[in-house]
C-alpha atoms as a PDB file:
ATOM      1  CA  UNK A   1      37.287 -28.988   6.277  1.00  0.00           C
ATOM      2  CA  UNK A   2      36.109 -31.727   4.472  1.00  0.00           C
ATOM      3  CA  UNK A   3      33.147 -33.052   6.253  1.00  0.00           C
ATOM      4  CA  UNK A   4      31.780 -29.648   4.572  1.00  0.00           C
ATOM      5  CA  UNK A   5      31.601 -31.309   0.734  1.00  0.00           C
ATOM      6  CA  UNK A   6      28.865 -33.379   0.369  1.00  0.00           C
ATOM      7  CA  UNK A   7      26.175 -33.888  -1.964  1.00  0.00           C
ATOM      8  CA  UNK A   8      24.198 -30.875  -1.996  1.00  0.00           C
ATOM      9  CA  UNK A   9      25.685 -27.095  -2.702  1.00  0.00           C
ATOM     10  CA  UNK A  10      25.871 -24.956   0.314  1.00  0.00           C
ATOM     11  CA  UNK A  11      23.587 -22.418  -1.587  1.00  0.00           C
ATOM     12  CA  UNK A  12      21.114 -25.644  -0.830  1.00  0.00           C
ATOM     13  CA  UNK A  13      21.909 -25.888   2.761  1.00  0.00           C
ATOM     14  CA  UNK A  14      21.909 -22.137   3.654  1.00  0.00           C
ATOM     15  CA  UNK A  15      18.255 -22.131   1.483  1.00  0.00           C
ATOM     16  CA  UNK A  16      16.776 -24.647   3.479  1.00  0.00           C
ATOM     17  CA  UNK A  17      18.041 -22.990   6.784  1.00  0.00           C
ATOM     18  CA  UNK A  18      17.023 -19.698   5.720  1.00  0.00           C
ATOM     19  CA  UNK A  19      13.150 -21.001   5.020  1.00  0.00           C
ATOM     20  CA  UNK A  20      13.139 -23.388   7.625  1.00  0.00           C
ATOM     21  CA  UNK A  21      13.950 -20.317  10.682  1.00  0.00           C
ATOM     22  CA  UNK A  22      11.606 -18.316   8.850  1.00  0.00           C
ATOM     23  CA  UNK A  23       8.876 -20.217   9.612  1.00  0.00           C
ATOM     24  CA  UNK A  24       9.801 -21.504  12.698  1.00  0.00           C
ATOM     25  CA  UNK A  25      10.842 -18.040  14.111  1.00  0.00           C
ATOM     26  CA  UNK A  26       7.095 -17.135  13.477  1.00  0.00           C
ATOM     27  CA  UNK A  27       5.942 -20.415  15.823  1.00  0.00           C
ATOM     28  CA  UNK A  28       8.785 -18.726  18.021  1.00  0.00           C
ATOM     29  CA  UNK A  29       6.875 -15.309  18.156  1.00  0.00           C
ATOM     30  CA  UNK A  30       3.512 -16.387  18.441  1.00  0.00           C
ATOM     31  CA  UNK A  31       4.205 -18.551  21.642  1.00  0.00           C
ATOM     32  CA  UNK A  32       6.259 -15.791  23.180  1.00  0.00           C
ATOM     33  CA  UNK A  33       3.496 -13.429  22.292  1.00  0.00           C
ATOM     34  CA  UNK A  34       1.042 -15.817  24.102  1.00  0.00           C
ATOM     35  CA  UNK A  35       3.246 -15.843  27.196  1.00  0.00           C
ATOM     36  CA  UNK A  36       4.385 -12.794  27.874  1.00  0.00           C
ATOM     37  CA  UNK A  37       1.737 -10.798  26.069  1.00  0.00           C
ATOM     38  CA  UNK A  38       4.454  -8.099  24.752  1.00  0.00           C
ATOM     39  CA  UNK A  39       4.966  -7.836  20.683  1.00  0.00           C
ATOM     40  CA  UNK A  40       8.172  -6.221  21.369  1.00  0.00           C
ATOM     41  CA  UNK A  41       9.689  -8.787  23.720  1.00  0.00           C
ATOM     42  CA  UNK A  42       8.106 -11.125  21.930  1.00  0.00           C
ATOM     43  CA  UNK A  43      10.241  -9.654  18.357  1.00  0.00           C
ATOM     44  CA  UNK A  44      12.823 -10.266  20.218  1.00  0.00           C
ATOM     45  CA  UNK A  45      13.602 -13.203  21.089  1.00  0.00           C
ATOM     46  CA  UNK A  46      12.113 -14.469  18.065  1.00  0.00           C
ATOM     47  CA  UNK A  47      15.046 -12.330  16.081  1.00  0.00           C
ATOM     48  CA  UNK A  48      17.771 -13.794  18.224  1.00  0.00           C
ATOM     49  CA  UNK A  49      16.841 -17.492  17.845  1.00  0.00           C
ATOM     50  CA  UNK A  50      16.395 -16.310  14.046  1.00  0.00           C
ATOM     51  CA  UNK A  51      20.222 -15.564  13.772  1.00  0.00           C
ATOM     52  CA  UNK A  52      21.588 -18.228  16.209  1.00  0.00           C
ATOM     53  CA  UNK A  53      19.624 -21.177  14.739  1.00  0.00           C
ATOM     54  CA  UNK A  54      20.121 -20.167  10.975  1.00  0.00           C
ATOM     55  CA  UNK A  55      23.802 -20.721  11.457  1.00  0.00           C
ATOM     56  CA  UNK A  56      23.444 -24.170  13.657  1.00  0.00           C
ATOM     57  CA  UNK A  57      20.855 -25.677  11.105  1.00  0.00           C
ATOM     58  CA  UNK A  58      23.139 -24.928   8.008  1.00  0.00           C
ATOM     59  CA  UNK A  59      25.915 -26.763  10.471  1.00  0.00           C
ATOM     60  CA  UNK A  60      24.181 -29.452  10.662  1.00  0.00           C
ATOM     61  CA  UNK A  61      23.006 -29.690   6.797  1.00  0.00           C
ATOM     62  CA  UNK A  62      26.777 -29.415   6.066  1.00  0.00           C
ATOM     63  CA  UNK A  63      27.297 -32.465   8.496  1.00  0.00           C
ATOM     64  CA  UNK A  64      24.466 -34.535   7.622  1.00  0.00           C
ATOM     65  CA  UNK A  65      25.751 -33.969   3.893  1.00  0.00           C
ATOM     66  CA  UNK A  66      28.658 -35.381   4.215  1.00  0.00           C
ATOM     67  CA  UNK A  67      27.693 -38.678   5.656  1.00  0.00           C
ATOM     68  CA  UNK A  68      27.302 -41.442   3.562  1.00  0.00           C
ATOM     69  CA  UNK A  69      24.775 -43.431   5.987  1.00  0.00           C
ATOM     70  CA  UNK A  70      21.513 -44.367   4.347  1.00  0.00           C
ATOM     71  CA  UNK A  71      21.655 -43.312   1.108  1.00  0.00           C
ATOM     72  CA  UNK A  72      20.323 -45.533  -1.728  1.00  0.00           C
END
């Protein structure tokens, strides 16, 4: 495929979709914790965003790599 060379490596991409859920899967917990009150529902769904969103941000890295539009 080749809208998945672009300028940065993938090790790049998959980094900065690795750190990026990890800190956003902790928002993700907290307000589940706050609304249902339950840590282990709570773990939950904050794991299965954790997988599912990894994998759709690094996508989208890939993408956004590949596009020429606005750089200098």
């Amino acid at each position: 495929m080749r809208w998945f060379h672009g300028l940065e490596a993938h090790s790049r991409s998959f980094s900065k979709a690795v750190s990026w859920r990890s800190m956003a899967s902790l928002d993700t917990f907290v307000v589940s914790f706050v609304v249902t009150g339950r840590v282990g529902l709570a773990g939950s769904i904050a794991g299965a965003e954790l997988v599912t969103k990894i994998a759709l941000y690094y996508l989208h890295e890939r993408i956004w790599a590949a596009i020429p539009w606005g750089r200098n």
